[in-house]
C-alpha atoms as a PDB file:
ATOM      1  CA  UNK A   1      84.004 215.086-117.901  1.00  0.00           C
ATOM      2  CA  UNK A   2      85.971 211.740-117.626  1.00  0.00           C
ATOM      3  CA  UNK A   3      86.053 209.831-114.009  1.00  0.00           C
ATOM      4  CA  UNK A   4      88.856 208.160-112.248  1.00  0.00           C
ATOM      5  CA  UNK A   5      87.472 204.718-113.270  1.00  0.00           C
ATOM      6  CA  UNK A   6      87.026 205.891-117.525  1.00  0.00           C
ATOM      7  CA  UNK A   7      90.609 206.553-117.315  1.00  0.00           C
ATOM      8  CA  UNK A   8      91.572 203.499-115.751  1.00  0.00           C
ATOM      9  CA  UNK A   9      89.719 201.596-118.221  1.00  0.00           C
ATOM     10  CA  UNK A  10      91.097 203.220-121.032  1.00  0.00           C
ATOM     11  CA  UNK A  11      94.864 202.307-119.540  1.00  0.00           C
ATOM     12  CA  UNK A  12      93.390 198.807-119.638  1.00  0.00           C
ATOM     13  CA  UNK A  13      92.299 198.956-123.340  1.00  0.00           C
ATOM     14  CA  UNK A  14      95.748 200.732-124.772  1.00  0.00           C
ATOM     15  CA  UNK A  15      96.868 197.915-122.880  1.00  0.00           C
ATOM     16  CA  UNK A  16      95.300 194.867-124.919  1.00  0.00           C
ATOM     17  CA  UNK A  17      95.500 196.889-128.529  1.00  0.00           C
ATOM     18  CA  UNK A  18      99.491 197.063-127.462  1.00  0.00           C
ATOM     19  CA  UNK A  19      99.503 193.143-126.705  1.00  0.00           C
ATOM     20  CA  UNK A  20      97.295 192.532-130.209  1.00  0.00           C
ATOM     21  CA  UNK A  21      99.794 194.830-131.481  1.00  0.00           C
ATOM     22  CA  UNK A  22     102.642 193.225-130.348  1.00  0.00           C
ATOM     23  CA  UNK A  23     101.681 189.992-131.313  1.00  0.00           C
ATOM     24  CA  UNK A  24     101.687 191.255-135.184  1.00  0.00           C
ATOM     25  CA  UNK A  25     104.587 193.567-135.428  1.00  0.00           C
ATOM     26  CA  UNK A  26     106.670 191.513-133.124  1.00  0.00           C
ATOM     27  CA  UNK A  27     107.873 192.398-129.623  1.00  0.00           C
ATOM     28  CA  UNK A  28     110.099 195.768-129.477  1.00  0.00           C
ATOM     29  CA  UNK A  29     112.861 196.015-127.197  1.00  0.00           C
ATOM     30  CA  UNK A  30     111.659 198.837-124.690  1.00  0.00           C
ATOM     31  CA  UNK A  31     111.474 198.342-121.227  1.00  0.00           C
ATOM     32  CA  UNK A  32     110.162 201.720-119.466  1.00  0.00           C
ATOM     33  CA  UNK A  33     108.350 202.539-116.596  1.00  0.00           C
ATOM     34  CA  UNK A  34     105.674 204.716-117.178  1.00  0.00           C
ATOM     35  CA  UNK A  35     103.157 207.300-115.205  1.00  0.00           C
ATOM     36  CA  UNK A  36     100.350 208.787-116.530  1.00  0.00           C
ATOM     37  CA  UNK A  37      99.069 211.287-114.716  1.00  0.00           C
ATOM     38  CA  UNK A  38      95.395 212.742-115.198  1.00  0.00           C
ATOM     39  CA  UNK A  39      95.319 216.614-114.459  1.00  0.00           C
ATOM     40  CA  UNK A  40      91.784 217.464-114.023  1.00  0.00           C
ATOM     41  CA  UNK A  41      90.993 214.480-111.785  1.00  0.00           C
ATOM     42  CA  UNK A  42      93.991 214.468-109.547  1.00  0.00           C
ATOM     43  CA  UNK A  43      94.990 211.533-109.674  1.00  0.00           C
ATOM     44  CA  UNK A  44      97.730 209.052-111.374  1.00  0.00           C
ATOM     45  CA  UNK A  45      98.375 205.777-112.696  1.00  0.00           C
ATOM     46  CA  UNK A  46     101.791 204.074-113.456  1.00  0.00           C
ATOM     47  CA  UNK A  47     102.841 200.866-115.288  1.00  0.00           C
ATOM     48  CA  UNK A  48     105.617 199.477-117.067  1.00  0.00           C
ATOM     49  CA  UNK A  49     106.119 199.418-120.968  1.00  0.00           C
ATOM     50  CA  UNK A  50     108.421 195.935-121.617  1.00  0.00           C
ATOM     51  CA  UNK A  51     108.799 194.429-125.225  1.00  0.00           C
ATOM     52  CA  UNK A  52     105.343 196.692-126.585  1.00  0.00           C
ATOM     53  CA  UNK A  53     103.095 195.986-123.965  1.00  0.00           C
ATOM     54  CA  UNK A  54     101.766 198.178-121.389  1.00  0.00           C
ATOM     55  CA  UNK A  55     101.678 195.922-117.965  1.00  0.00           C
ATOM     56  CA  UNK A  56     101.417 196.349-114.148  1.00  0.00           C
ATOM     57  CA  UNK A  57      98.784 199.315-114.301  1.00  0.00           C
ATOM     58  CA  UNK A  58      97.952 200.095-111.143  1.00  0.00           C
ATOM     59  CA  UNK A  59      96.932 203.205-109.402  1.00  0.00           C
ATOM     60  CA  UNK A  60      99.288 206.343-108.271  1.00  0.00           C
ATOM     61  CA  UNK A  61     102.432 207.700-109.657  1.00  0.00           C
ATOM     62  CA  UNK A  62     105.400 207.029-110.028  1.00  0.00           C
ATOM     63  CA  UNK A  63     107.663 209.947-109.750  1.00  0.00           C
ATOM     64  CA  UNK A  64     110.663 208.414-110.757  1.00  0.00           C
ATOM     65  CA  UNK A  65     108.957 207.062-114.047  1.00  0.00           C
ATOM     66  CA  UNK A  66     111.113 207.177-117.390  1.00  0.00           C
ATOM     67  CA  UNK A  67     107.879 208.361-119.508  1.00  0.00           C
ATOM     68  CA  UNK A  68     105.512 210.530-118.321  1.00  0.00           C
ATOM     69  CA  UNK A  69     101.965 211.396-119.582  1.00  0.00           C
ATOM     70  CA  UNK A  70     100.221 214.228-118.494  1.00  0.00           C
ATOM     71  CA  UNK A  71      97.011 214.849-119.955  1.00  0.00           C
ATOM     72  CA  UNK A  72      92.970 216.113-118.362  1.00  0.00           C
ATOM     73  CA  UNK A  73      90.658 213.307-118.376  1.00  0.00           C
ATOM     74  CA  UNK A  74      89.359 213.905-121.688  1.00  0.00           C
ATOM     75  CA  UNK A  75      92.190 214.411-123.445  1.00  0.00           C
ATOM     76  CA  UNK A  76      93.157 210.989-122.436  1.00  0.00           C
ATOM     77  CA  UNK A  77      90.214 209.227-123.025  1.00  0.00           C
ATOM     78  CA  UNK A  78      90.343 210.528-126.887  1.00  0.00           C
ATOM     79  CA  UNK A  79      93.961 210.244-127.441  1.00  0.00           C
ATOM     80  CA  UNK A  80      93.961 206.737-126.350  1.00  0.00           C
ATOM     81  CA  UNK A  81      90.450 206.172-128.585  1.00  0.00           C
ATOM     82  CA  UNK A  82      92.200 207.425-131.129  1.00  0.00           C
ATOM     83  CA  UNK A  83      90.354 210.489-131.689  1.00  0.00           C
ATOM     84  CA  UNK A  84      92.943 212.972-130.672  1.00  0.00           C
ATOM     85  CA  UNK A  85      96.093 213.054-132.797  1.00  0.00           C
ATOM     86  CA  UNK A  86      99.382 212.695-130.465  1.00  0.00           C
ATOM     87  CA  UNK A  87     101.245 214.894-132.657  1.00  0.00           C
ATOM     88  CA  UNK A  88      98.596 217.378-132.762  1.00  0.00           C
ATOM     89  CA  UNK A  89      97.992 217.036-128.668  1.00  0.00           C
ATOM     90  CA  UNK A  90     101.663 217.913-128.114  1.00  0.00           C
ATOM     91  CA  UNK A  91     101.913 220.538-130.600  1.00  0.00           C
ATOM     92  CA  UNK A  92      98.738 222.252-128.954  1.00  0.00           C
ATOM     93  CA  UNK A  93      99.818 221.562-125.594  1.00  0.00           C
ATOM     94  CA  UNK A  94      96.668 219.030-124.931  1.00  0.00           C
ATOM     95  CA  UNK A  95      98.762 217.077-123.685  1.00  0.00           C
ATOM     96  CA  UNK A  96     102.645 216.771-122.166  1.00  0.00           C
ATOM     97  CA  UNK A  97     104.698 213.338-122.893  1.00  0.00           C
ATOM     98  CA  UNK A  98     108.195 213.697-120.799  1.00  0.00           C
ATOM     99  CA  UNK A  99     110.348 211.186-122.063  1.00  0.00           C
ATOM    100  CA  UNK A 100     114.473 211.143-123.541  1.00  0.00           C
ATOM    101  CA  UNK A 101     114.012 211.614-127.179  1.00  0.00           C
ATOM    102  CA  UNK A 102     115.315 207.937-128.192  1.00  0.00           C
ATOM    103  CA  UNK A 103     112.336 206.820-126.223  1.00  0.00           C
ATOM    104  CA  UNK A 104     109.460 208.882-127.871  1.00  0.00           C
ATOM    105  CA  UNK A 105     111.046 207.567-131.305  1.00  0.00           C
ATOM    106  CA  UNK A 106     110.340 204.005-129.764  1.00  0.00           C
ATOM    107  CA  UNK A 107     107.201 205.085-128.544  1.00  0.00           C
ATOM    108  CA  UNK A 108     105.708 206.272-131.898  1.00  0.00           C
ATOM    109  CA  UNK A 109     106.408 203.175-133.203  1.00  0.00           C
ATOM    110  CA  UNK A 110     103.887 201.150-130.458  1.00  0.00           C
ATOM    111  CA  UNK A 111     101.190 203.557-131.748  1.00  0.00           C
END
């Protein structure tokens, strides 16, 4: 089972493969605040998504967030690893992105 602090360091690492990303593909124009929100652990984190970079993690949520992802500690930890297919998550109902549609188009495009 995944702890508070795997998840946080996993935020962290999506975090510098979106900067390395960003630095290659070029800087998208996306500015979104985002919560993540960990359901077997009870707890959140939030941050802001601004030109393909995931900044400003910190702990809590944000309930006013533009993109939300809700996902158990595990789930998290692999999807963000890149062991767990997004498309597949969603489909199964691993995992819950909440999010206008014009944003998860911009959103497949940072991963």
């Amino acid at each position: 089972m995944a702890t508070v602090d795997e998840c946080r360091q996993a935020l962290h690492d999506l975090a510098a493969r979106l900067e390395r990303n960003a630095e290659t593909r070029g800087r998208l124009d996306f500015d979104r605040t985002l919560a993540c929100r960990v359901t077997d652990l009870g707890t959140a984190f939030h941050g802001r998504l601004t030109g393909g970079t995931l900044t400003d993690i910190a702990d809590g949520d944000d309930p006013k967030a533009k993109i939300a992802l809700i996902a158990a500690g595990d789930d998290l930890l692999a999807l963000i690893a890149g062991k767990l297919d997004v498309t597949r998550a969603i489909a199964s109902r691993q995992i819950q992105i909440k999010a206008n549609p014009f944003d998860l188009l911009k959103l497949r495009k940072l991963l």
